[in-house]
N, C-alpha and C. Protein backbone atom coordinates (compact mmCIF):
# COMPACT_ATOMS: atom_id res chain seq x y z
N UNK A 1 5.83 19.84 4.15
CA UNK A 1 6.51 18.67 4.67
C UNK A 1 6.66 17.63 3.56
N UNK A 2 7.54 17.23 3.46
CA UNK A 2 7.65 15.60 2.54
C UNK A 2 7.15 14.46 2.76
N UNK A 3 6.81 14.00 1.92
CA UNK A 3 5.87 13.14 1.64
C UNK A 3 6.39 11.96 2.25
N UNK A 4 7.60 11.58 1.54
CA UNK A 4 8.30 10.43 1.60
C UNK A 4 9.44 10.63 1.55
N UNK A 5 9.97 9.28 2.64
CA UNK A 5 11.60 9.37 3.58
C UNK A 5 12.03 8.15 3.49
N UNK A 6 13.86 8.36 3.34
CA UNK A 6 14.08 6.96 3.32
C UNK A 6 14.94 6.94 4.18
N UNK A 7 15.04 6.20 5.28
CA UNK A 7 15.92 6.45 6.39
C UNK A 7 16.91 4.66 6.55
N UNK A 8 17.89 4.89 6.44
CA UNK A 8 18.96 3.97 6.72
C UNK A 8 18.86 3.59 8.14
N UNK A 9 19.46 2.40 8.68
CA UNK A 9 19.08 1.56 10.06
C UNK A 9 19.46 3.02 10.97
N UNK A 10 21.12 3.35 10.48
CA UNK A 10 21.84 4.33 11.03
C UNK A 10 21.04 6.15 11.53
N UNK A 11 20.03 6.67 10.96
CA UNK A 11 19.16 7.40 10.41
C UNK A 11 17.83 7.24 11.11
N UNK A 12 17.76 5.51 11.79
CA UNK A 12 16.26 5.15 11.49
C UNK A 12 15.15 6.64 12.87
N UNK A 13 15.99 7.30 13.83
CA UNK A 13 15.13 8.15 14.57
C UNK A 13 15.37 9.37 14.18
N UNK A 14 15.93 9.74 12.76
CA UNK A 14 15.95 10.83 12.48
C UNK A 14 14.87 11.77 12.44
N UNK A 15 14.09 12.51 13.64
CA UNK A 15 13.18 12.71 13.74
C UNK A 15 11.97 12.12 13.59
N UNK A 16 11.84 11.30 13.90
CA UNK A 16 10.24 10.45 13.71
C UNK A 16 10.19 9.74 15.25
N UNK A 17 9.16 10.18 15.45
CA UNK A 17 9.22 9.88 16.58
C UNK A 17 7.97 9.29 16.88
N UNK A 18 7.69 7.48 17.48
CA UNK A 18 6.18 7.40 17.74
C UNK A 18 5.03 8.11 18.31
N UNK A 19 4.32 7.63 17.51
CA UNK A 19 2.91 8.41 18.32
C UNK A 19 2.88 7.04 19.69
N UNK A 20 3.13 8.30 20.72
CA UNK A 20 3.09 7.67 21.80
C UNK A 20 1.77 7.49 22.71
N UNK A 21 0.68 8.70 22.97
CA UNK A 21 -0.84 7.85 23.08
C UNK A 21 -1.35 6.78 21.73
N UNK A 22 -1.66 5.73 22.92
CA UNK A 22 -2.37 5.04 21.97
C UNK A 22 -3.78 5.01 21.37
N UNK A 23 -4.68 6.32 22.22
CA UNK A 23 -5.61 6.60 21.93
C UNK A 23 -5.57 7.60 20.35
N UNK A 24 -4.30 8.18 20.69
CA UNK A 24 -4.56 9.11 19.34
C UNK A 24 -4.38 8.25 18.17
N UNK A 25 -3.41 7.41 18.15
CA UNK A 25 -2.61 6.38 17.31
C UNK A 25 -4.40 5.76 16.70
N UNK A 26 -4.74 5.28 17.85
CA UNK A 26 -6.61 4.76 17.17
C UNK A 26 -7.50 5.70 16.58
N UNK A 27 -7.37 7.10 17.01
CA UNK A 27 -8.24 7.78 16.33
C UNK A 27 -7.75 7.71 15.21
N UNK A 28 -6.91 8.01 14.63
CA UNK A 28 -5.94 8.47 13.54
C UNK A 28 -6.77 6.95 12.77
N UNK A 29 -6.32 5.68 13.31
CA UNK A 29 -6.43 4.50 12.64
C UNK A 29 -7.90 4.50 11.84
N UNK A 30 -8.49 4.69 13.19
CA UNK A 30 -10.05 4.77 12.38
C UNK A 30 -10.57 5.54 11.59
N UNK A 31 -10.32 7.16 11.59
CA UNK A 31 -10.20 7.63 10.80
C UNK A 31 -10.03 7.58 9.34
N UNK A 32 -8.77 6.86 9.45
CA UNK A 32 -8.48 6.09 7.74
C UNK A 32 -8.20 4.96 7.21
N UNK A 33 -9.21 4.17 8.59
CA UNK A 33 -8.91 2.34 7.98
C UNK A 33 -10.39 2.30 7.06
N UNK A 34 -11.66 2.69 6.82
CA UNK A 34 -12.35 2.80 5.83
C UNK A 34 -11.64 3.32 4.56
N UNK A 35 -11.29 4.10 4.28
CA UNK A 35 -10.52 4.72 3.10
C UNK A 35 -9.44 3.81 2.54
N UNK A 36 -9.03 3.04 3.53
CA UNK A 36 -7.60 2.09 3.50
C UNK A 36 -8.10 0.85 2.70
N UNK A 37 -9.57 0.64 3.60
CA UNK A 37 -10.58 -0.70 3.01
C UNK A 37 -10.78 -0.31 1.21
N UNK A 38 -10.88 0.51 1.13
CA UNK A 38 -11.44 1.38 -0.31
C UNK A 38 -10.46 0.98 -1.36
N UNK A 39 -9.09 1.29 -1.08
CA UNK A 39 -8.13 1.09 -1.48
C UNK A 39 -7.73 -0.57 -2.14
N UNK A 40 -8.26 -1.17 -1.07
CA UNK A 40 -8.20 -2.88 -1.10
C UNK A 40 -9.45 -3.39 -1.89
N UNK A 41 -10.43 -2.62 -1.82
CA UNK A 41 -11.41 -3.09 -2.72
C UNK A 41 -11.31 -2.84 -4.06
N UNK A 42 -10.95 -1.48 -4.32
CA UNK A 42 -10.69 -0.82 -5.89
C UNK A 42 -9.53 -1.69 -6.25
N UNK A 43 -8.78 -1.98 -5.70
CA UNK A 43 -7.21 -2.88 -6.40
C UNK A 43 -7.79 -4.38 -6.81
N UNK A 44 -8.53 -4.88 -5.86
CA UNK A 44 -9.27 -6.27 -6.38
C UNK A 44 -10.19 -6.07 -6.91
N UNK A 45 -11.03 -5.28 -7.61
CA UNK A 45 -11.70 -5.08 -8.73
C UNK A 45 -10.97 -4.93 -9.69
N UNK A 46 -9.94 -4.06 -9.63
CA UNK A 46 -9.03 -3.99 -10.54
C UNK A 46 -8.57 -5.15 -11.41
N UNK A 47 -7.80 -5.66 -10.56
CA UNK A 47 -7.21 -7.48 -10.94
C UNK A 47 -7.92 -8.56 -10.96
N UNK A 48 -9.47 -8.28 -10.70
CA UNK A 48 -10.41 -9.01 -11.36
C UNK A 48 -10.66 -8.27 -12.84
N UNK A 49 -10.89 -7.60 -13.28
CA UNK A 49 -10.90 -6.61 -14.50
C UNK A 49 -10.05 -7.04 -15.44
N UNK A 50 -8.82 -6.77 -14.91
CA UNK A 50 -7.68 -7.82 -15.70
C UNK A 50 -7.87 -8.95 -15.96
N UNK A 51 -8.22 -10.00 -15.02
CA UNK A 51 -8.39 -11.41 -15.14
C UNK A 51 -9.60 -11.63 -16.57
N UNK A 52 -10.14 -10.99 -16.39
CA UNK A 52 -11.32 -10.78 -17.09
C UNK A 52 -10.73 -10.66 -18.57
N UNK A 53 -9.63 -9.69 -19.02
CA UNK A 53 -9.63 -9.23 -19.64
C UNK A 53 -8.54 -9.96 -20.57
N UNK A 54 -7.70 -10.78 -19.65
CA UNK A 54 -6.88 -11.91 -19.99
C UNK A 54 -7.85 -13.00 -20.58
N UNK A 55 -8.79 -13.35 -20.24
CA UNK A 55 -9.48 -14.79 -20.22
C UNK A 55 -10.63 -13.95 -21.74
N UNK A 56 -10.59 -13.12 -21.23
CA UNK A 56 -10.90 -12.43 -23.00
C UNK A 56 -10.40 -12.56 -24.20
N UNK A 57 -9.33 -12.36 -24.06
CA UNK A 57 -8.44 -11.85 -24.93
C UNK A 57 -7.85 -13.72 -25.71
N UNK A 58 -8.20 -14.64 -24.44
CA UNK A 58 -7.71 -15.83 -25.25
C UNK A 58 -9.11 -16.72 -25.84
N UNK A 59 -10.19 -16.78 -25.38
CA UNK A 59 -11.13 -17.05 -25.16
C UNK A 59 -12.65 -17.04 -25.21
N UNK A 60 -13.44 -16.73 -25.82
CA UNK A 60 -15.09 -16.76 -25.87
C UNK A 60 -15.78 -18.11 -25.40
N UNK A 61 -15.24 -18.88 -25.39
CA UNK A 61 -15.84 -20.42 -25.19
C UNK A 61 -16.03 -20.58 -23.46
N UNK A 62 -17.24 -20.65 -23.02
CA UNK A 62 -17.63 -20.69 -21.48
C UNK A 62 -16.53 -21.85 -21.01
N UNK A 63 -16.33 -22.98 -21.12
CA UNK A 63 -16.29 -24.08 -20.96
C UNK A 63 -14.39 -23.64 -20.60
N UNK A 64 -13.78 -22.73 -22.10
CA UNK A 64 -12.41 -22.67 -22.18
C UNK A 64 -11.92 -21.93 -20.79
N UNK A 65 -12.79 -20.91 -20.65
CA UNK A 65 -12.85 -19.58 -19.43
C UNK A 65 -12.70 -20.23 -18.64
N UNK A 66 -13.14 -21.30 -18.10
CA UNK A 66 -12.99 -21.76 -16.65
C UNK A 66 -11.60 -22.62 -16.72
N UNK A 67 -11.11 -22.93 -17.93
CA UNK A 67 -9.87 -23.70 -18.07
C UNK A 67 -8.96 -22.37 -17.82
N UNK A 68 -8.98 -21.24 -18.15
CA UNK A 68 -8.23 -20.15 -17.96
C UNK A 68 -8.47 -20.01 -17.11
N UNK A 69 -9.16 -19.33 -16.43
CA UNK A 69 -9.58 -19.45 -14.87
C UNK A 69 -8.33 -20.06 -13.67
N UNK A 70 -8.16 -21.48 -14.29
CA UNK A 70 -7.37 -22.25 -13.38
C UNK A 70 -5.95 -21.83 -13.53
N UNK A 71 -5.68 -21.10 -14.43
CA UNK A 71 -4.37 -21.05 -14.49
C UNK A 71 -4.40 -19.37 -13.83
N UNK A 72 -5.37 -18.31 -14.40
CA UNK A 72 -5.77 -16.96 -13.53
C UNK A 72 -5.29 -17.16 -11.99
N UNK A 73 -6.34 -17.86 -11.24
CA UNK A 73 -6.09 -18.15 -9.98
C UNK A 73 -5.40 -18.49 -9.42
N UNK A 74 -3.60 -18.97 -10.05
CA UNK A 74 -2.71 -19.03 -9.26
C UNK A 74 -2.07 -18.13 -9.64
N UNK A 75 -2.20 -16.75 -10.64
CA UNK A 75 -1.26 -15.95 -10.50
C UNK A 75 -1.69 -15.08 -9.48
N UNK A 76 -0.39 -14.07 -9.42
CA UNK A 76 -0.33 -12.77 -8.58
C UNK A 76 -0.60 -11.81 -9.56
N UNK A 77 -1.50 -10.94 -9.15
CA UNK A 77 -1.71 -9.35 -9.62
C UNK A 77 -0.37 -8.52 -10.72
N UNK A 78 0.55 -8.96 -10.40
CA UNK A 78 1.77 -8.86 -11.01
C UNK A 78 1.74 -9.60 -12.51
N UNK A 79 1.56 -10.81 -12.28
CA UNK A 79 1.52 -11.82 -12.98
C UNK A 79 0.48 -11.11 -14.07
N UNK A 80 -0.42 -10.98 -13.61
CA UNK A 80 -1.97 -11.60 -14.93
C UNK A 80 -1.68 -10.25 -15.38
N UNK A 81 -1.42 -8.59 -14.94
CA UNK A 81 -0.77 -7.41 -15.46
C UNK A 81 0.07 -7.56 -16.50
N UNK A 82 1.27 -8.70 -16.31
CA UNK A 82 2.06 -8.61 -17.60
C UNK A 82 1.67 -9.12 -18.28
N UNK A 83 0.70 -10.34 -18.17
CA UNK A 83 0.27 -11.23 -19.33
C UNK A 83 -0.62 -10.71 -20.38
N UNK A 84 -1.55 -9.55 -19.14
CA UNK A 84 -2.17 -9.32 -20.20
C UNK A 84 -1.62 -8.12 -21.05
N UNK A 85 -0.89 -7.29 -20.39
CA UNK A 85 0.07 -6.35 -21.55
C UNK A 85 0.43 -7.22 -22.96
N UNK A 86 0.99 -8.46 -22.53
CA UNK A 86 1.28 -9.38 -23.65
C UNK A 86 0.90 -9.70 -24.37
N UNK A 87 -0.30 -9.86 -23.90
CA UNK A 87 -1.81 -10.55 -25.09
C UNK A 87 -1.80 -8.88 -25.46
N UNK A 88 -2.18 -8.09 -25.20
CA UNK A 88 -2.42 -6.72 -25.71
C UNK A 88 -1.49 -6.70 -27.01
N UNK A 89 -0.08 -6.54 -26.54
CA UNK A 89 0.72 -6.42 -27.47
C UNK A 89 1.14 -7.28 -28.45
N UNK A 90 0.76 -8.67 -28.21
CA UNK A 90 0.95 -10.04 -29.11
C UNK A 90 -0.07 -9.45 -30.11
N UNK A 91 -1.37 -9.39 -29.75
CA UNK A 91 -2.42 -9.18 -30.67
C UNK A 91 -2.35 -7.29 -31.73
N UNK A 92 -1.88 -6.33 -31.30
CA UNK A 92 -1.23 -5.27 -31.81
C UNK A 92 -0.45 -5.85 -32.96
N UNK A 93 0.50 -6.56 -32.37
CA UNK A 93 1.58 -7.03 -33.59
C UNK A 93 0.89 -7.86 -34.66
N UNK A 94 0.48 -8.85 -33.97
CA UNK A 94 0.29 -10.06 -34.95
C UNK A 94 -1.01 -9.65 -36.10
N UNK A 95 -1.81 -8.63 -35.65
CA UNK A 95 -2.84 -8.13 -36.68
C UNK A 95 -2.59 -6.60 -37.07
N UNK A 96 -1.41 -6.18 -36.68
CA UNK A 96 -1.07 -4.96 -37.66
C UNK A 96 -2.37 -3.64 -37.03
N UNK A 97 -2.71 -3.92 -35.62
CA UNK A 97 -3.31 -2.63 -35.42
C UNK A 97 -2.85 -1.46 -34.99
N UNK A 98 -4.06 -0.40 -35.24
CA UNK A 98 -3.42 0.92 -35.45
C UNK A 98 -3.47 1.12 -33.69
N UNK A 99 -3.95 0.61 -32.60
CA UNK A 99 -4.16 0.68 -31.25
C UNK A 99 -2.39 1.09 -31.29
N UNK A 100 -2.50 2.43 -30.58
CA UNK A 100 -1.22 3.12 -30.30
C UNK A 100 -0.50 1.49 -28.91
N UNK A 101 0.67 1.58 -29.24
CA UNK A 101 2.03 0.92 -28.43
C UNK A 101 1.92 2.15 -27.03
N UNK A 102 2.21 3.49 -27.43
CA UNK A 102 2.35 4.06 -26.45
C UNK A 102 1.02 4.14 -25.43
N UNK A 103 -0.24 3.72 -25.79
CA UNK A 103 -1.36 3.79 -24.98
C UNK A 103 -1.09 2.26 -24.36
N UNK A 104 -0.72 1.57 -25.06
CA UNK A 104 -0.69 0.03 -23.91
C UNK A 104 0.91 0.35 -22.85
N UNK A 105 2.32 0.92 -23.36
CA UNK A 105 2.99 1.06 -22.17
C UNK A 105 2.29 2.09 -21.16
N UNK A 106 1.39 3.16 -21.49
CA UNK A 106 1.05 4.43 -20.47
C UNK A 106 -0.08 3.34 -19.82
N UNK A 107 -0.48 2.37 -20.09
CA UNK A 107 -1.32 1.21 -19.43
C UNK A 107 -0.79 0.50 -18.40
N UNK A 108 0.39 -0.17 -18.81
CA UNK A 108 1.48 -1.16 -18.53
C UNK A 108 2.07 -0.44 -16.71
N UNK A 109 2.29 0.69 -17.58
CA UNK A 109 2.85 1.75 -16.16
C UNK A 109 2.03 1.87 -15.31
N UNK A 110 0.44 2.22 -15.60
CA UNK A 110 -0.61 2.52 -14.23
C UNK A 110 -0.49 1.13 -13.77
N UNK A 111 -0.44 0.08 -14.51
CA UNK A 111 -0.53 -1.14 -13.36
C UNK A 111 0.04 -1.37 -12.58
N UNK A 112 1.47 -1.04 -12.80
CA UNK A 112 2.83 -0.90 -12.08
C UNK A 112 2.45 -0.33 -10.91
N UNK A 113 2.04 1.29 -10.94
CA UNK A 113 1.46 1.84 -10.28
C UNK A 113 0.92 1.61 -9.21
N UNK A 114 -0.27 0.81 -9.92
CA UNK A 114 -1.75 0.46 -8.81
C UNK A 114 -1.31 -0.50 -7.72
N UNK A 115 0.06 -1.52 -8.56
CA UNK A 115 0.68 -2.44 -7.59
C UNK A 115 1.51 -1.75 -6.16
N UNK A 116 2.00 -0.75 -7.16
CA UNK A 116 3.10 -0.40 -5.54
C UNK A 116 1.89 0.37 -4.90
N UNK A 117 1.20 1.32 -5.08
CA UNK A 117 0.35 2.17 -4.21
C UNK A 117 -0.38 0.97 -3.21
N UNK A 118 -0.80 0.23 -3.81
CA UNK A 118 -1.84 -0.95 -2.76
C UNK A 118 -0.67 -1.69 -1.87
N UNK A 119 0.38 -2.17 -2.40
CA UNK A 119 1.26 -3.04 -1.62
C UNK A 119 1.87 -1.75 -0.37
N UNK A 120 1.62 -0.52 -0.61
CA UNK A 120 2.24 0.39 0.44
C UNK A 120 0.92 0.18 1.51
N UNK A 121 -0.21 0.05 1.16
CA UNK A 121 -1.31 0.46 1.97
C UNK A 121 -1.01 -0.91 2.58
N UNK A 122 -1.40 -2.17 1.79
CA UNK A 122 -1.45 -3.87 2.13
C UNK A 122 0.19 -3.94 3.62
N UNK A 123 0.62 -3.51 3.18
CA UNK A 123 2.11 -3.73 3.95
C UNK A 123 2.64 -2.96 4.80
N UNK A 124 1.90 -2.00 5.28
CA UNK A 124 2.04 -1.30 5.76
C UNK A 124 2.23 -1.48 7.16
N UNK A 125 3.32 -0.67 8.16
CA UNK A 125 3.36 -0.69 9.19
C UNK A 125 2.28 0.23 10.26
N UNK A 126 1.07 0.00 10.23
CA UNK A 126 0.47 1.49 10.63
C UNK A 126 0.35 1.10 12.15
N UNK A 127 0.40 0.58 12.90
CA UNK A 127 0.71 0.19 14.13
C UNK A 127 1.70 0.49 14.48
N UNK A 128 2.75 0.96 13.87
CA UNK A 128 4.02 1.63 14.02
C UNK A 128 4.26 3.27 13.44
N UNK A 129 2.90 3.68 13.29
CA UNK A 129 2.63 5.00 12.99
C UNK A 129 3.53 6.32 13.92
N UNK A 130 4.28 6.86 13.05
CA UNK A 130 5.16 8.04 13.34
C UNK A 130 4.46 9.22 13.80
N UNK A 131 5.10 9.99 14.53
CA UNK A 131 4.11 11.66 14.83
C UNK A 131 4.31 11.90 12.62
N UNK A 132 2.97 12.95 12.81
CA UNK A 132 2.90 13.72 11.50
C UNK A 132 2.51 12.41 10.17
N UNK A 133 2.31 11.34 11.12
CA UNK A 133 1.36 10.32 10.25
C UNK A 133 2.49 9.50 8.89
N UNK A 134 3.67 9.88 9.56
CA UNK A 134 4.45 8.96 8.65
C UNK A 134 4.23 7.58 9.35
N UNK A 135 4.31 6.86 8.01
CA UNK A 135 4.13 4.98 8.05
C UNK A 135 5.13 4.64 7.30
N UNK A 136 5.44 3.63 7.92
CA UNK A 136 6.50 2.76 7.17
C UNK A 136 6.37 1.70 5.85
N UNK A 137 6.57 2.26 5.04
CA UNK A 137 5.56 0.79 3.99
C UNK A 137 6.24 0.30 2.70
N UNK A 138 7.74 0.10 3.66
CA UNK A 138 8.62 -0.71 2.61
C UNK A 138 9.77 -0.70 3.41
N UNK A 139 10.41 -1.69 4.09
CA UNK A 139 11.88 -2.12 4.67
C UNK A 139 12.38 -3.33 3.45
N UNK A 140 13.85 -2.56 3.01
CA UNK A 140 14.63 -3.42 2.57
C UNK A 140 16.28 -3.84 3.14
N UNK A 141 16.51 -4.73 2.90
CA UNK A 141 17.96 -4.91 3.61
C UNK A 141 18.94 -5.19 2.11
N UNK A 142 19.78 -4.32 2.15
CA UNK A 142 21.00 -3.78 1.39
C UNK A 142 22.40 -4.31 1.80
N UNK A 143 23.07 -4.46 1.07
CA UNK A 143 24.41 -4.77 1.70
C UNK A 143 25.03 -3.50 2.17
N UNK A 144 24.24 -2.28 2.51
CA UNK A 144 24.85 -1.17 2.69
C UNK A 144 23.96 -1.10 4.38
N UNK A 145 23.25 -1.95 4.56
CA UNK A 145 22.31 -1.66 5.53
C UNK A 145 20.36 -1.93 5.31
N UNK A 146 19.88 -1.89 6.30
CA UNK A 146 18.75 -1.88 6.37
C UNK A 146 18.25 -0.40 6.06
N UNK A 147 17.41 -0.54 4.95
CA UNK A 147 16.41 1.08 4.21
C UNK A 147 15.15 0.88 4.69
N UNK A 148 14.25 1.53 5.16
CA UNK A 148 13.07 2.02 5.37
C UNK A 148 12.32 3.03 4.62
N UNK A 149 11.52 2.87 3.90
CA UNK A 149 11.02 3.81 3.24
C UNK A 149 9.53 4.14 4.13
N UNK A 150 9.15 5.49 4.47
CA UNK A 150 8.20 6.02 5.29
C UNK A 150 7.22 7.08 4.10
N UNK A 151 6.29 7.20 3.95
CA UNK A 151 5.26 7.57 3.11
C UNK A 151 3.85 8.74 4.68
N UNK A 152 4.24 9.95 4.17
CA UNK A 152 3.08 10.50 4.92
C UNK A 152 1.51 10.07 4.21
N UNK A 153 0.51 9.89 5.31
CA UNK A 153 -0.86 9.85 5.10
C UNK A 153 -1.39 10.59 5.42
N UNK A 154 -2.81 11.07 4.95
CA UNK A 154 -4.01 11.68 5.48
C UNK A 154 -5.09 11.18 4.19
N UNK A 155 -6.31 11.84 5.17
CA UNK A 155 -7.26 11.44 4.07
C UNK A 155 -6.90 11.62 2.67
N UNK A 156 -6.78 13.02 2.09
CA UNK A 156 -6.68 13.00 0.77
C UNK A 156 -5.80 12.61 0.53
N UNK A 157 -4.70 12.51 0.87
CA UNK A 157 -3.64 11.06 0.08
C UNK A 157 -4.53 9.81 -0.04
N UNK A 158 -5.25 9.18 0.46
CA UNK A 158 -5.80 8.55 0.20
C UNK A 158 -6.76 8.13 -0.67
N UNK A 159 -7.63 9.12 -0.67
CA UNK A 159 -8.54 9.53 -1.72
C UNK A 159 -7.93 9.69 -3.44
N UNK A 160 -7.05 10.40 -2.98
CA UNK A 160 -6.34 9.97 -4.44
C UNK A 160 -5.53 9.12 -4.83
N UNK A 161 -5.44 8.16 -4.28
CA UNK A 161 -4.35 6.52 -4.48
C UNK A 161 -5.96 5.87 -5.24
N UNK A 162 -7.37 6.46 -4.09
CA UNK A 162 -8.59 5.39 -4.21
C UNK A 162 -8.90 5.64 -5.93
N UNK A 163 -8.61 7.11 -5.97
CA UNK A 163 -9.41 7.93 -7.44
C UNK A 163 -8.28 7.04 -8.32
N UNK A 164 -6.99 7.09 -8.19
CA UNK A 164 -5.89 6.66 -9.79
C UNK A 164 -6.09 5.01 -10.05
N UNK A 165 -6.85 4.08 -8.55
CA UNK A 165 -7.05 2.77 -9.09
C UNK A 165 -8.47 2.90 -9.91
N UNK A 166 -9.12 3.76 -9.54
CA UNK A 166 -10.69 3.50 -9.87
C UNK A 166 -10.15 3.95 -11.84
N UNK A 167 -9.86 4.86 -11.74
CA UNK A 167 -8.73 5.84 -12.67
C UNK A 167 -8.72 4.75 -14.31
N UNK A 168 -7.66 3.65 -13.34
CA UNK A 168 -7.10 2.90 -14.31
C UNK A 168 -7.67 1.58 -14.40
N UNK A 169 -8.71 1.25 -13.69
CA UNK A 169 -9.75 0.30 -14.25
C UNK A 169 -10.48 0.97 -15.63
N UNK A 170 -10.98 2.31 -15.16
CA UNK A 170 -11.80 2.54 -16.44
C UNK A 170 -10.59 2.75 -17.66
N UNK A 171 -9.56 3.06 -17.50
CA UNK A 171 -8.60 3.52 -18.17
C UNK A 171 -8.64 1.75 -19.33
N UNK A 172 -8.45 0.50 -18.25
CA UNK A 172 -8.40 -0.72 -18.64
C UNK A 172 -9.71 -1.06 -19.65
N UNK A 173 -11.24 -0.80 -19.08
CA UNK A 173 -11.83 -1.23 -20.10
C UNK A 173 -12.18 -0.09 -21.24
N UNK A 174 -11.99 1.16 -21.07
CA UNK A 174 -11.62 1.56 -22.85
C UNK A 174 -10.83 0.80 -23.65
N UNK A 175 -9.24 0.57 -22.61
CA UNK A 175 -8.04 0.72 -23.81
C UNK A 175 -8.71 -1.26 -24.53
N UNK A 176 -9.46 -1.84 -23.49
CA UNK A 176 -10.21 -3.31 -23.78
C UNK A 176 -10.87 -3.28 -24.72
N UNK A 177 -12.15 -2.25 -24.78
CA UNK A 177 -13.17 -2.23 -25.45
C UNK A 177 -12.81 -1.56 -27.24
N UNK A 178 -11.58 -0.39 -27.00
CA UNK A 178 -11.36 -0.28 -28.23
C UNK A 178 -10.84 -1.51 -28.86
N UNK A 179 -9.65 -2.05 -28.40
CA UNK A 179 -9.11 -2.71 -29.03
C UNK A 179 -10.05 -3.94 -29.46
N UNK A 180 -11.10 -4.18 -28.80
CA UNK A 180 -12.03 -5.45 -29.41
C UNK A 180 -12.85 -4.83 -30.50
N UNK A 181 -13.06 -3.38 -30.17
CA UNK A 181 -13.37 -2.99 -31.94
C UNK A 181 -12.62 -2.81 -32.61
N UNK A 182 -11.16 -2.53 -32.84
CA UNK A 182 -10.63 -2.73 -33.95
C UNK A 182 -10.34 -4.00 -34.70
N UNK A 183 -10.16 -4.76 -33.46
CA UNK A 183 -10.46 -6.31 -34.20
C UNK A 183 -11.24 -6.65 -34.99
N UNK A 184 -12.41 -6.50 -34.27
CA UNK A 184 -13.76 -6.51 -34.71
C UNK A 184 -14.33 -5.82 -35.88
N UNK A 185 -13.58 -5.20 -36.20
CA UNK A 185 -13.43 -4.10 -37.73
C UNK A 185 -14.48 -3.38 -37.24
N UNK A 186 -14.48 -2.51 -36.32
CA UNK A 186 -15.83 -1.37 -36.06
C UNK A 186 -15.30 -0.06 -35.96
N UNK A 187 -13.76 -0.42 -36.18
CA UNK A 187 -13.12 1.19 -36.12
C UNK A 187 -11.96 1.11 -37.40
């Protein structure tokens, strides 16, 4: 079966049909609203990691951190992702390191990543859960019409959205930790 469907307004009962007990609709829920929680926790560790890694990258001074801080806390997850690609890559350039370009875009991309996978779980319609566990977890309106994009679940889909954030945190403090030793002249 496919994973993922994109059904036009015109389209929108093209076979999907609600789960009509609402008892099953809850088992199903409970089933994978822990795993769902998992998901929401690993993504905000995540973008604390980042934050971290931003307020690093400008910063050692306790006093400065909390001045960064204030400006951290009003971005979005989106936000402090590109910035810190930026600082990544500002500091690459401006000191001539050998830290591969292509390891900070294959970086750049999991964040991308980690954003849409969580915003499918975060946004999700699961109260509007389809037979065969399709969810809805992206409506856009087009000048061609209203799109729905539907994403099948089960546990191990889940499990592996939980494994590629956990994934690319650690992925984050290598590609962190090298690059503060090459600065640092230790490599």
């Amino acid at each position: 079966m496919i994973d993922e469907l994109n059904y036009n307004k015109c389209q929108e009962d093209f076979g999907l049909e609600l789960l009509e007990d609402e008892n099953d609709l809850e088992d199903i829920l409970n089933e994978m609203s822990s795993y769902i929680g998992w998901i929401i926790i690993h993504f905000n560790s995540l973008e604390n990691s980042i934050a971290y890694c931003v307020a690093d990258m400008i910063t050692h001074d306790p006093y400065q951190d909390e001045r960064v801080d204030v400006f951290l806390s009003e971005m979005q997850y989106s936000g402090k992702s590109r910035a810190l690609i930026n600082l990544y890559g500002q500091v690459i350039e401006s000191l001539a390191l050998t830290t591969s370009k292509a390891n900070l875009t294959e970086l750049e991309k999991t964040f991308v990543e980690c954003g849409k996978r969580r915003n499918e779980y975060a946004h999700a319609d699961w109260v509007g859960m389809k037979k065969e566990n399709y969810v809805c977890v992206k409506t856009n309106a087009k000048k061609n019409g209203i799109i729905r994009r539907y994403r099948k679940y089960n546990i191990d889909k889940i499990k592996e959205d939980i494994e590629y954030i956990c994934d690319a945190e650690e992925s984050l403090e290598l590609f962190h930790e090298t690059l503060n030793d090459e600065i640092n002249g230790e490599i």
